[in-house]
PDB file of N, CA and C in Angstrom:
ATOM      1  N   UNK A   1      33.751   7.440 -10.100  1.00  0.00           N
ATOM      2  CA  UNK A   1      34.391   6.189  -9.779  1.00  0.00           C
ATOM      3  C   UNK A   1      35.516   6.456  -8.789  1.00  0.00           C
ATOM      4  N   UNK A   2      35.428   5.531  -7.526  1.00  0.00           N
ATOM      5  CA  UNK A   2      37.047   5.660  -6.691  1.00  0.00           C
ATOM      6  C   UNK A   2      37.593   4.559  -6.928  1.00  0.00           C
ATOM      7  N   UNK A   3      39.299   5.234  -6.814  1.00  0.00           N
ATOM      8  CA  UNK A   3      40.131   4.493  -7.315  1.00  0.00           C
ATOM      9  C   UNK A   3      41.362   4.258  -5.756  1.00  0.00           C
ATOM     10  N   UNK A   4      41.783   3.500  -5.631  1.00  0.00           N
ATOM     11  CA  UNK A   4      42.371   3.386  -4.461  1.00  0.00           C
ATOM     12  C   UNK A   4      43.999   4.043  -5.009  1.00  0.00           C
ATOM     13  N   UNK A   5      44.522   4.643  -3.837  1.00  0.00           N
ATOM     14  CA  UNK A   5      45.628   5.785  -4.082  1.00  0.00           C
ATOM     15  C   UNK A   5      46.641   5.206  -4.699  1.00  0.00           C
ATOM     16  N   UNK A   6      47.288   5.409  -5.476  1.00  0.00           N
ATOM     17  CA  UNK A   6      48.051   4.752  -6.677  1.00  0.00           C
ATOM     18  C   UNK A   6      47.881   3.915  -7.762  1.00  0.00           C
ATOM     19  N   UNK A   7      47.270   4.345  -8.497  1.00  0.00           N
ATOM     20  CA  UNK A   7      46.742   4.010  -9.903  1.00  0.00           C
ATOM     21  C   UNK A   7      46.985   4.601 -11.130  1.00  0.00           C
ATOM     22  N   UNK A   8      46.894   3.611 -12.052  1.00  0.00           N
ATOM     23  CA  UNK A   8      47.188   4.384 -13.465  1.00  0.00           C
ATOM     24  C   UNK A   8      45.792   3.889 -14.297  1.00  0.00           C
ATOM     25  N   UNK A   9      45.693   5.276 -15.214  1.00  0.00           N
ATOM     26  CA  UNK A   9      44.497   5.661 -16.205  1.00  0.00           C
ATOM     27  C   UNK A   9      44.738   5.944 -17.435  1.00  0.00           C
ATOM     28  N   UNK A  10      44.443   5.659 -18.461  1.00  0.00           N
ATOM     29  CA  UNK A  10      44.787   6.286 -19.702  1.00  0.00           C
ATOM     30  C   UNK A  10      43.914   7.694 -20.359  1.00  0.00           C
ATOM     31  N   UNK A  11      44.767   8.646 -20.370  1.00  0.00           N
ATOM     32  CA  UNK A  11      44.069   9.871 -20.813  1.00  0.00           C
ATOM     33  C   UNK A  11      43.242   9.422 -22.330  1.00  0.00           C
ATOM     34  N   UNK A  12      44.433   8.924 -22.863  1.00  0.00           N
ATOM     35  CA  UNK A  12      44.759   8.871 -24.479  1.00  0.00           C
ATOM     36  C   UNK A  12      45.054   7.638 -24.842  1.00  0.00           C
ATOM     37  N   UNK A  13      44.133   6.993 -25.913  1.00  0.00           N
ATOM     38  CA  UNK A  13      45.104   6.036 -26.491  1.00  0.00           C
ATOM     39  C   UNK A  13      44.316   5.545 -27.882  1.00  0.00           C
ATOM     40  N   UNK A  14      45.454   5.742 -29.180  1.00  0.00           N
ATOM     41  CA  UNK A  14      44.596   5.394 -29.871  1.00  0.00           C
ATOM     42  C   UNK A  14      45.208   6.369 -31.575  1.00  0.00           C
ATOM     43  N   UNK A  15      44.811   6.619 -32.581  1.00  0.00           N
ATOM     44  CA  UNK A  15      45.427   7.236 -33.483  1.00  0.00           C
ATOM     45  C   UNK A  15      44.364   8.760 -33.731  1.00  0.00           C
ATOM     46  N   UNK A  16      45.600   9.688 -33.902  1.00  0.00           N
ATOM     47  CA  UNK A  16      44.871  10.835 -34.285  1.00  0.00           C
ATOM     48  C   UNK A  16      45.217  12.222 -35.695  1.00  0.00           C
ATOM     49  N   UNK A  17      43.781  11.695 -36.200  1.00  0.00           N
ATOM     50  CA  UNK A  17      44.012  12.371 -37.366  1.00  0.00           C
ATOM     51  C   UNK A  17      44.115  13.907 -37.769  1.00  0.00           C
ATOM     52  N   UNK A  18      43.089  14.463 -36.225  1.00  0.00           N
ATOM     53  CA  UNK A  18      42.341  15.860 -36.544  1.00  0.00           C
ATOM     54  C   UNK A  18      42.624  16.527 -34.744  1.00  0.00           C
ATOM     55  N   UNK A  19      42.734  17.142 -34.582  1.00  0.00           N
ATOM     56  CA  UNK A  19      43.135  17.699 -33.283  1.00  0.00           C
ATOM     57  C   UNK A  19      41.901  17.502 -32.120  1.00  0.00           C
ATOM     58  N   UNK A  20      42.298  17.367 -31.101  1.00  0.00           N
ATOM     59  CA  UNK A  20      40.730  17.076 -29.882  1.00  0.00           C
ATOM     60  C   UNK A  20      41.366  16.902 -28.360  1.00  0.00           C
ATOM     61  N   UNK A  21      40.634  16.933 -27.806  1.00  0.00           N
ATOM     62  CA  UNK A  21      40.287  16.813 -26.308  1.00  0.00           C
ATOM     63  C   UNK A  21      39.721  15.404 -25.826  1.00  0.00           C
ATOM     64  N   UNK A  22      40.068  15.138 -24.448  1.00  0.00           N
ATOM     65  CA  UNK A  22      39.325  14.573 -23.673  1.00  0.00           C
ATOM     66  C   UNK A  22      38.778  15.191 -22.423  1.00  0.00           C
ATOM     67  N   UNK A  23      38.202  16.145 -22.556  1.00  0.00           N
ATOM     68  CA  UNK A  23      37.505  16.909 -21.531  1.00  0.00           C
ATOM     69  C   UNK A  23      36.403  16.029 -21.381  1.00  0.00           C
ATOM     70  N   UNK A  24      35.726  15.366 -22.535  1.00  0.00           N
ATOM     71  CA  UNK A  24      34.450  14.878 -22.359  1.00  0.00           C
ATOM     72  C   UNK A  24      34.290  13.727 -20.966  1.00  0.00           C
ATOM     73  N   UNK A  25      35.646  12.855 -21.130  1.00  0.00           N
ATOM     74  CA  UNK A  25      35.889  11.999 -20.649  1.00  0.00           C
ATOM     75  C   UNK A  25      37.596  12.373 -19.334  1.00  0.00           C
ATOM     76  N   UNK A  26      37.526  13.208 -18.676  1.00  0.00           N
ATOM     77  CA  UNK A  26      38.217  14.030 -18.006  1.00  0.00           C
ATOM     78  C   UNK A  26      38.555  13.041 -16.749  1.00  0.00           C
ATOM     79  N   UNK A  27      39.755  12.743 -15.991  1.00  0.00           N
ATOM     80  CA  UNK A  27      40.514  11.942 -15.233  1.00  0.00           C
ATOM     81  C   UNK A  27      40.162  12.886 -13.538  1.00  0.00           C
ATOM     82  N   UNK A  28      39.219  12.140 -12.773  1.00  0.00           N
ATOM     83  CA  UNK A  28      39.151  12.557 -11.828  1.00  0.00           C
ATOM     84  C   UNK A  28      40.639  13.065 -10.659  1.00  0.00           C
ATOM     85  N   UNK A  29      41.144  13.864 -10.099  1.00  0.00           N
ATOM     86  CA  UNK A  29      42.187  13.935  -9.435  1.00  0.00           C
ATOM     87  C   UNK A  29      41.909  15.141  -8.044  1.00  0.00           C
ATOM     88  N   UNK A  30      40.721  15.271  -7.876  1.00  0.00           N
ATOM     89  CA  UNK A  30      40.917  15.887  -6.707  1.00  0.00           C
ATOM     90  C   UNK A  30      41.346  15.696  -5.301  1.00  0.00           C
ATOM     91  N   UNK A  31      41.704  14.101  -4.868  1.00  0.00           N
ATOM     92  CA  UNK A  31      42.548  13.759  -3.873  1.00  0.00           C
ATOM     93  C   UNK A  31      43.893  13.457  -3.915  1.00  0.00           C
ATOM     94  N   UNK A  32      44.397  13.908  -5.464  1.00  0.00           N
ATOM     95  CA  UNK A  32      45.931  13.174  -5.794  1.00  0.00           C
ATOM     96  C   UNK A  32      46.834  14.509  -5.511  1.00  0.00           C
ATOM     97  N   UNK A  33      48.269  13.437  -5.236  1.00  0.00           N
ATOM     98  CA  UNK A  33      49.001  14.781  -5.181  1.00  0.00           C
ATOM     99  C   UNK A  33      50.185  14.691  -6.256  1.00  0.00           C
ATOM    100  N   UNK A  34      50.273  13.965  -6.664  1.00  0.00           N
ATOM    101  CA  UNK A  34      51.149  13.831  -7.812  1.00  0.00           C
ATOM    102  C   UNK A  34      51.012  13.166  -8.886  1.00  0.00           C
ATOM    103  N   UNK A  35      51.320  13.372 -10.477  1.00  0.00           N
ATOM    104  CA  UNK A  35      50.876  12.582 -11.186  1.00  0.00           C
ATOM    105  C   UNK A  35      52.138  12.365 -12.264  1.00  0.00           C
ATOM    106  N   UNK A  36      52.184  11.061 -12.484  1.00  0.00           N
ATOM    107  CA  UNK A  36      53.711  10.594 -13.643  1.00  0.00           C
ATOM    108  C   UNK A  36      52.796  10.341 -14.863  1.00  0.00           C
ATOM    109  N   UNK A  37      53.329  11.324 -16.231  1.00  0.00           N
ATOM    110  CA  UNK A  37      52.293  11.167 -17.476  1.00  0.00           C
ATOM    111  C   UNK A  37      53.322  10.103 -17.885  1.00  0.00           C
ATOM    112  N   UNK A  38      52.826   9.338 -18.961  1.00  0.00           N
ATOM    113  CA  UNK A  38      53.582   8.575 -19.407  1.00  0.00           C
ATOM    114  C   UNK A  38      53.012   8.356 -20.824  1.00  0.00           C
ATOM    115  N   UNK A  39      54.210   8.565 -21.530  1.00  0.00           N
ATOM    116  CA  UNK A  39      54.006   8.383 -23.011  1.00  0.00           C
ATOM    117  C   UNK A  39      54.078   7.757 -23.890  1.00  0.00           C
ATOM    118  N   UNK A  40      53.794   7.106 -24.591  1.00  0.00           N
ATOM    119  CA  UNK A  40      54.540   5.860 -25.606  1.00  0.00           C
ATOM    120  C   UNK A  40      53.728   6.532 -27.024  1.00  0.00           C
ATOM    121  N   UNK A  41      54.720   6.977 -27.684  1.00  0.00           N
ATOM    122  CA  UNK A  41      54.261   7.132 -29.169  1.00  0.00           C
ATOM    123  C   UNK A  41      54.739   6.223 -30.265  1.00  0.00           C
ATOM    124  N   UNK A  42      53.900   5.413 -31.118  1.00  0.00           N
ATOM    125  CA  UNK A  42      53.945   4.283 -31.815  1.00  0.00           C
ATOM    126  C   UNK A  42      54.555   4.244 -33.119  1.00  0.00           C
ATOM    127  N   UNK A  43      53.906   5.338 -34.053  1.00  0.00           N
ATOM    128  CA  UNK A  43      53.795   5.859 -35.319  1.00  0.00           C
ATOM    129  C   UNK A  43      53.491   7.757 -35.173  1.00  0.00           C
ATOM    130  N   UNK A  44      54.072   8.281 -35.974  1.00  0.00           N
ATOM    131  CA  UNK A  44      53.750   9.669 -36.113  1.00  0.00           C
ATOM    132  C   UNK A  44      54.183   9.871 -37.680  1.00  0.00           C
ATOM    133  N   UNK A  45      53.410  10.742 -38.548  1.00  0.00           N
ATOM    134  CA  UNK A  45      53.233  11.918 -39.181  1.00  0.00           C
ATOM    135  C   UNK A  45      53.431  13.151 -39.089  1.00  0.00           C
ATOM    136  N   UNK A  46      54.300  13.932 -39.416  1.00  0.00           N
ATOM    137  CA  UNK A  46      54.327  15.448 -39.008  1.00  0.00           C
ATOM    138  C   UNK A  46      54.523  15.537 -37.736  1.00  0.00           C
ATOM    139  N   UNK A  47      54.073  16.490 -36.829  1.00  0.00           N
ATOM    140  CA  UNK A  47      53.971  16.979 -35.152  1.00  0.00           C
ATOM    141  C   UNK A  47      53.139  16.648 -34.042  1.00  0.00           C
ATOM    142  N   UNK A  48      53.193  16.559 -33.221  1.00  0.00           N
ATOM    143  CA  UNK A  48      52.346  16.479 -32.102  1.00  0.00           C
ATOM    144  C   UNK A  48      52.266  17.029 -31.130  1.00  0.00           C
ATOM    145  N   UNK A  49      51.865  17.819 -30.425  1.00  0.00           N
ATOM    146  CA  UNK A  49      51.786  19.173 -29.512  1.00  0.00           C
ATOM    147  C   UNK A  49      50.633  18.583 -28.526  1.00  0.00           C
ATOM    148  N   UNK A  50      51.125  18.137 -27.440  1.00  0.00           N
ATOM    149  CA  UNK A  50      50.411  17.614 -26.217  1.00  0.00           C
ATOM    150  C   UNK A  50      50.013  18.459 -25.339  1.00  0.00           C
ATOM    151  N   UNK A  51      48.953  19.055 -24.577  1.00  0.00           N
ATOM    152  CA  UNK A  51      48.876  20.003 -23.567  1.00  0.00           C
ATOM    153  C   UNK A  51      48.046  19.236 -22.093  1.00  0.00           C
ATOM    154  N   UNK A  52      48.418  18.974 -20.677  1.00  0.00           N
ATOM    155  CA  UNK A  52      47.783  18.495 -20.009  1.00  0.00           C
ATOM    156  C   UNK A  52      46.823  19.618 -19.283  1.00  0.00           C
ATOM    157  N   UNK A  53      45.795  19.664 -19.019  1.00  0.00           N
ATOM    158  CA  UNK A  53      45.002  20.703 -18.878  1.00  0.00           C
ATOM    159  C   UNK A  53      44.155  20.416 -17.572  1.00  0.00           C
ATOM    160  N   UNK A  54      43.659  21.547 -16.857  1.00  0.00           N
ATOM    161  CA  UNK A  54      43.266  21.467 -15.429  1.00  0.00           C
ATOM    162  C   UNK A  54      41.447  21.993 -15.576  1.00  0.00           C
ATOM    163  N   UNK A  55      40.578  21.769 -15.094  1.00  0.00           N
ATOM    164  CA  UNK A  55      39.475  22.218 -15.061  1.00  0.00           C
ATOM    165  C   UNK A  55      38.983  23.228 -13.680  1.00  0.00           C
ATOM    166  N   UNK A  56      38.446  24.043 -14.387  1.00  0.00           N
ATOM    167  CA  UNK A  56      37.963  25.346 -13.070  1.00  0.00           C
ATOM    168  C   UNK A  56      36.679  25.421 -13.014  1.00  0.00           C
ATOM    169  N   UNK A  57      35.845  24.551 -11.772  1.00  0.00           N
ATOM    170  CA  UNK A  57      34.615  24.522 -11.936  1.00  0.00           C
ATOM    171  C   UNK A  57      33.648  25.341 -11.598  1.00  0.00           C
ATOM    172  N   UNK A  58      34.310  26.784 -11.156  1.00  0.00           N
ATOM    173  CA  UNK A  58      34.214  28.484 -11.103  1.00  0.00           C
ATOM    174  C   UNK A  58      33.578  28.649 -11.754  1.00  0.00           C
ATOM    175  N   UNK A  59      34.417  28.457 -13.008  1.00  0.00           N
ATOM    176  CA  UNK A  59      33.916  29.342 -14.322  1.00  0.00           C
ATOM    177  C   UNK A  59      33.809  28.429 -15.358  1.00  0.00           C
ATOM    178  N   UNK A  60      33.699  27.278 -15.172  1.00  0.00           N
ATOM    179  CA  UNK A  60      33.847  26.062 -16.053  1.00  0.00           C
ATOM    180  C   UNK A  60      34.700  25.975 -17.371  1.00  0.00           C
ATOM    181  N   UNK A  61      35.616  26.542 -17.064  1.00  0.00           N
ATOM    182  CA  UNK A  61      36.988  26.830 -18.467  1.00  0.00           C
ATOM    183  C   UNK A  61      38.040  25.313 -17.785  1.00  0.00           C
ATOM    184  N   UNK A  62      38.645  25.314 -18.849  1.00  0.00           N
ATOM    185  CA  UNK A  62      39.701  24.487 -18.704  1.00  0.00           C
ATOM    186  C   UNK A  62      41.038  25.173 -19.309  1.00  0.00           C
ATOM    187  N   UNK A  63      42.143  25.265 -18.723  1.00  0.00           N
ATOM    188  CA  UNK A  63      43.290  25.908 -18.660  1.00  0.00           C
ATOM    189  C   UNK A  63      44.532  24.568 -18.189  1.00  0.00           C
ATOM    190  N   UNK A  64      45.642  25.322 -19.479  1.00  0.00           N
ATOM    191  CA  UNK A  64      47.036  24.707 -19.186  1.00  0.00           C
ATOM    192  C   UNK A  64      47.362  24.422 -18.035  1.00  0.00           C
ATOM    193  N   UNK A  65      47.869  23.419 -17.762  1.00  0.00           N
ATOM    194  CA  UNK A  65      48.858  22.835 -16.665  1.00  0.00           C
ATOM    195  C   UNK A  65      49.988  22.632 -17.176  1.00  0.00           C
ATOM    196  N   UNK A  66      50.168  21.881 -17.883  1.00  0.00           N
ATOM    197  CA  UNK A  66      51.479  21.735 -18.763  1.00  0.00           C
ATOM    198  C   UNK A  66      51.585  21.115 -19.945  1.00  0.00           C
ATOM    199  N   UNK A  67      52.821  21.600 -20.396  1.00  0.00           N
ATOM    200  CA  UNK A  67      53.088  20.562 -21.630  1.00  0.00           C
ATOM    201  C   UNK A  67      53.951  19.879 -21.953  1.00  0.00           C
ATOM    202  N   UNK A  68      54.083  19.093 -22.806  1.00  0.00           N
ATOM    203  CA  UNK A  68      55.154  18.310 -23.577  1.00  0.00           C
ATOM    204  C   UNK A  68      56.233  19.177 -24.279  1.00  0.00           C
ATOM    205  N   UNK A  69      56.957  18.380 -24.966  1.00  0.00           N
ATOM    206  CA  UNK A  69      57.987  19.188 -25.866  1.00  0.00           C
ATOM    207  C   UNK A  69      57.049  18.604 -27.242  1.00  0.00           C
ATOM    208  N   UNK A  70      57.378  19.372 -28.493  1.00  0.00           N
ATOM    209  CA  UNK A  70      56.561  18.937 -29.657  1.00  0.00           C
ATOM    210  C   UNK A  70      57.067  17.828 -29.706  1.00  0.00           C
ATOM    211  N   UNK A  71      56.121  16.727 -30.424  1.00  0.00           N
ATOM    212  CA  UNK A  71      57.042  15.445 -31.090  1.00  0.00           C
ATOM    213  C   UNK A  71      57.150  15.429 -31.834  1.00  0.00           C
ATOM    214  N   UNK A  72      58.193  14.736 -32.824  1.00  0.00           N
ATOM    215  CA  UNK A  72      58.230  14.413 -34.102  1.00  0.00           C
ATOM    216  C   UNK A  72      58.761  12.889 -34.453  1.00  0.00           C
ATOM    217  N   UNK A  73      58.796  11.972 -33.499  1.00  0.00           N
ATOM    218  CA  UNK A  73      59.443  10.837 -34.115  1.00  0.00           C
ATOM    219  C   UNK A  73      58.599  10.043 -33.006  1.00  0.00           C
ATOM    220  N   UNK A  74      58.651   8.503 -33.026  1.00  0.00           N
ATOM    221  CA  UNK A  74      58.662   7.219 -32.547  1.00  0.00           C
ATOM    222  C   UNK A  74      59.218   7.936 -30.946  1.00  0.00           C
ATOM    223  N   UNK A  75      58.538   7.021 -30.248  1.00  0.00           N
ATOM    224  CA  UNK A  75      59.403   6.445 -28.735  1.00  0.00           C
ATOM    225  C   UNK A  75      58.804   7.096 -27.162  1.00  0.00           C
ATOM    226  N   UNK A  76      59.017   6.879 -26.023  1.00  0.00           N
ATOM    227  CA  UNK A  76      58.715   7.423 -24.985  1.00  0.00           C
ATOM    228  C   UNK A  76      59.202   8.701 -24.167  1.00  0.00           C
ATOM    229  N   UNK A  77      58.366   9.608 -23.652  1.00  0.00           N
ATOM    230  CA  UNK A  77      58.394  10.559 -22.223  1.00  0.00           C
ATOM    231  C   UNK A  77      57.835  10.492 -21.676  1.00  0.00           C
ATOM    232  N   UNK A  78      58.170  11.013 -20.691  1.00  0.00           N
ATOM    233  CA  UNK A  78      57.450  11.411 -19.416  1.00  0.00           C
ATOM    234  C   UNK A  78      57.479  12.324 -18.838  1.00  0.00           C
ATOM    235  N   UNK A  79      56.543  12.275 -18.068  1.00  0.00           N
ATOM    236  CA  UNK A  79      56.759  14.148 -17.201  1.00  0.00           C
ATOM    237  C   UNK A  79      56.013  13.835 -15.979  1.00  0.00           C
ATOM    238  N   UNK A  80      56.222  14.854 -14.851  1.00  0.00           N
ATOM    239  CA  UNK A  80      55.675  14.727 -13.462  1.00  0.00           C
ATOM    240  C   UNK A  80      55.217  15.765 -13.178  1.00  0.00           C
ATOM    241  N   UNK A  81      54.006  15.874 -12.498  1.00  0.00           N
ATOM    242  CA  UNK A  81      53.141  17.496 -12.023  1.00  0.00           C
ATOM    243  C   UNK A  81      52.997  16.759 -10.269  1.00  0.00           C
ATOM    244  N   UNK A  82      53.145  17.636  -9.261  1.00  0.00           N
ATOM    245  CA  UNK A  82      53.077  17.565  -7.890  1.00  0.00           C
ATOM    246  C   UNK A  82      52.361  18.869  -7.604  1.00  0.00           C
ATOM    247  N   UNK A  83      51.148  18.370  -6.585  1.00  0.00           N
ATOM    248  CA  UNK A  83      50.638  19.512  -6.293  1.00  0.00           C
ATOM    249  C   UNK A  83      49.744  20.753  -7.319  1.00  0.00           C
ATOM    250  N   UNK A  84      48.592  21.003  -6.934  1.00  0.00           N
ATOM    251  CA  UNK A  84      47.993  21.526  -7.857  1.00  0.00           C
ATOM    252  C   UNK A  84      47.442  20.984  -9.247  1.00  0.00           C
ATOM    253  N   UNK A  85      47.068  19.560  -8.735  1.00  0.00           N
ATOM    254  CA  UNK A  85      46.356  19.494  -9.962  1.00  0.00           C
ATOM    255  C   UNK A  85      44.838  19.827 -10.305  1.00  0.00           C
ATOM    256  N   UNK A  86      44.147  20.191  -9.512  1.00  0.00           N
ATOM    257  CA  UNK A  86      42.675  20.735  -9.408  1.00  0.00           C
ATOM    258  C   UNK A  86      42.147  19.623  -9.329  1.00  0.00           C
ATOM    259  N   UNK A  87      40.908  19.716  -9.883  1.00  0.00           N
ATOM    260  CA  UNK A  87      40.016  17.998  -9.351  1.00  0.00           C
ATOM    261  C   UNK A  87      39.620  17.371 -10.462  1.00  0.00           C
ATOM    262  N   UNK A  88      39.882  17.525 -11.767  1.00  0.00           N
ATOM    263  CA  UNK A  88      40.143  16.942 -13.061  1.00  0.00           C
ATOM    264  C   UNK A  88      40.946  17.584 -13.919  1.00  0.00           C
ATOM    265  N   UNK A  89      41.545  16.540 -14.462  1.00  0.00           N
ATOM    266  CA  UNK A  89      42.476  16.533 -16.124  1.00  0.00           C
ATOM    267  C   UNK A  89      41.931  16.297 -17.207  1.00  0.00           C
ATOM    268  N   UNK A  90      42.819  16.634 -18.276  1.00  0.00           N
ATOM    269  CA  UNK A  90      42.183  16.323 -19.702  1.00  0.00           C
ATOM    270  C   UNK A  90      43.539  16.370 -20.406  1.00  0.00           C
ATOM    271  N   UNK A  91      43.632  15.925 -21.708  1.00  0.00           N
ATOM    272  CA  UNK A  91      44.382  16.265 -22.658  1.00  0.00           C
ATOM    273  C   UNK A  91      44.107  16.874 -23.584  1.00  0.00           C
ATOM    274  N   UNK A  92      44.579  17.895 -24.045  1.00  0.00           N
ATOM    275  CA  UNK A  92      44.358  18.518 -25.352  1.00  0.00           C
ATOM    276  C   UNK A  92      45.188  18.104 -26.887  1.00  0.00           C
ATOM    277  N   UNK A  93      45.121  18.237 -27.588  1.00  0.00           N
ATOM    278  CA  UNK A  93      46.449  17.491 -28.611  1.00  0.00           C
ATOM    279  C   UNK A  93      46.019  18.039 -29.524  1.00  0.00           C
ATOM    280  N   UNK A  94      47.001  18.545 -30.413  1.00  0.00           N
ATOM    281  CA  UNK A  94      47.336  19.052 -32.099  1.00  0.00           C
ATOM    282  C   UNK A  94      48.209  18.154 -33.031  1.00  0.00           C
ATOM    283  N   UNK A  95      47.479  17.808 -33.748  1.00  0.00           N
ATOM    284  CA  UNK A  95      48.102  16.746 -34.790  1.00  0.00           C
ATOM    285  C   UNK A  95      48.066  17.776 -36.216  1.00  0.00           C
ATOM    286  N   UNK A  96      49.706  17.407 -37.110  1.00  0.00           N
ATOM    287  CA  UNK A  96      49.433  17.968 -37.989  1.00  0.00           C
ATOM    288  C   UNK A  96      49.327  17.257 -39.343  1.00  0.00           C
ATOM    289  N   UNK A  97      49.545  15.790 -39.067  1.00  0.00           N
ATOM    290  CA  UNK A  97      49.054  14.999 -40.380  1.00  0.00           C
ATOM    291  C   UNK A  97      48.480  13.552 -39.322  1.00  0.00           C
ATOM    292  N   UNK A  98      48.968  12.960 -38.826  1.00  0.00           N
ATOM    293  CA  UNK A  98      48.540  11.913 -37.970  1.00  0.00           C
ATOM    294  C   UNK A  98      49.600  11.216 -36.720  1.00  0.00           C
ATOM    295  N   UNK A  99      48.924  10.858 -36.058  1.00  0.00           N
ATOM    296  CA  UNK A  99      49.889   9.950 -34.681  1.00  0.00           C
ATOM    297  C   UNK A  99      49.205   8.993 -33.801  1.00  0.00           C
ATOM    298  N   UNK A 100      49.586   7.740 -33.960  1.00  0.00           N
ATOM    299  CA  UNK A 100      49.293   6.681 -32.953  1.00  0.00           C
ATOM    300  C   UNK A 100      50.075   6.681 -31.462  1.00  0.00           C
ATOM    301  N   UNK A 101      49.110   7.109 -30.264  1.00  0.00           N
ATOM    302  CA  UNK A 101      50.220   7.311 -29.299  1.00  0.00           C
ATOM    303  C   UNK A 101      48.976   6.784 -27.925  1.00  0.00           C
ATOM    304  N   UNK A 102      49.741   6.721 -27.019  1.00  0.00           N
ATOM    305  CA  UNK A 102      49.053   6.252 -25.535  1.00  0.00           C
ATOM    306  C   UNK A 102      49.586   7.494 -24.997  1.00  0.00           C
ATOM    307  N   UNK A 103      48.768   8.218 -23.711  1.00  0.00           N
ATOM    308  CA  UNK A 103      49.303   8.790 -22.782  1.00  0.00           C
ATOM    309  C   UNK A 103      48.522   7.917 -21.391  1.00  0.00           C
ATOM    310  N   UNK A 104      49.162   7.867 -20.871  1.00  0.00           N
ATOM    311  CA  UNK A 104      48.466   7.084 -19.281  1.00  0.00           C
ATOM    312  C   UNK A 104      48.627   8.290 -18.221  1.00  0.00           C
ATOM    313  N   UNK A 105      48.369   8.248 -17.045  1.00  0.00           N
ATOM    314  CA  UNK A 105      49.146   8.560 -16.158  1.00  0.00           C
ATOM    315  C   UNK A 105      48.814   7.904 -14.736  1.00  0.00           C
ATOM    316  N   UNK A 106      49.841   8.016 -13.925  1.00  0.00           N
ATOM    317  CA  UNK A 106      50.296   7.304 -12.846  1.00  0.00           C
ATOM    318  C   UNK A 106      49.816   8.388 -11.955  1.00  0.00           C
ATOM    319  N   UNK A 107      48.905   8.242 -10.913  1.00  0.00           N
ATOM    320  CA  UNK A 107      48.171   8.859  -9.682  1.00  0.00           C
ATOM    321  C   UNK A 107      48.516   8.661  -8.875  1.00  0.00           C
ATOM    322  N   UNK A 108      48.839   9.562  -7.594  1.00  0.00           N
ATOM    323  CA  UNK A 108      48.970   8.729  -5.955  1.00  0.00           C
ATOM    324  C   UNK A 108      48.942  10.220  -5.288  1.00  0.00           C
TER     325      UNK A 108
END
């Protein structure tokens, strides 16, 4: 799918009980040069350990780009990656009892 240069997508959204990926469903970005994640967490349980992740279609692995700080409470972050994002994203996430949260992010 093309998306005209400045757009927002949602990686994530939704409650999570058991730890997972969206590799399946992975955020095209090979013409972007910067991306604003944006967070809104609703409800949480225990921790949440966010990882934004880059795909290498080399060797077909997917590897860290960055991360969050752990969460533990209600409310919003954000974070910014410029440059180098490869030509898809994903999120990875570790939940250690449950969390209702959105991640989007902002493309251009």
């Amino acid at each position: 799918m093309t998306f005209p240069l400045g757009y927002t997508v949602s990686l994530y959204s939704g409650t999570a009980t058991v730890d997972g990926n969206t590799q399946s469903t992975p955020v095209e970005t090979r013409y972007v040069r910067e991306a604003a994640f944006l967070l809104d967490v609703s409800s949480i349980s225990g921790t949440l350990d966010l990882e934004i992740q880059t795909y290498n279609p080399l060797t077909s692995n997917w590897h860290k780009l960055a991360t969050f700080d752990q969460i533990n409470g209600t409310g919003q972050d954000e974070g910014f990656i410029q440059y180098s994002l490869g030509e898809q994203i994903a999120l990875k996430y570790k939940v250690s009892v449950s969390a209702t949260f959105t991640l989007d992010v902002h493309l251009k």
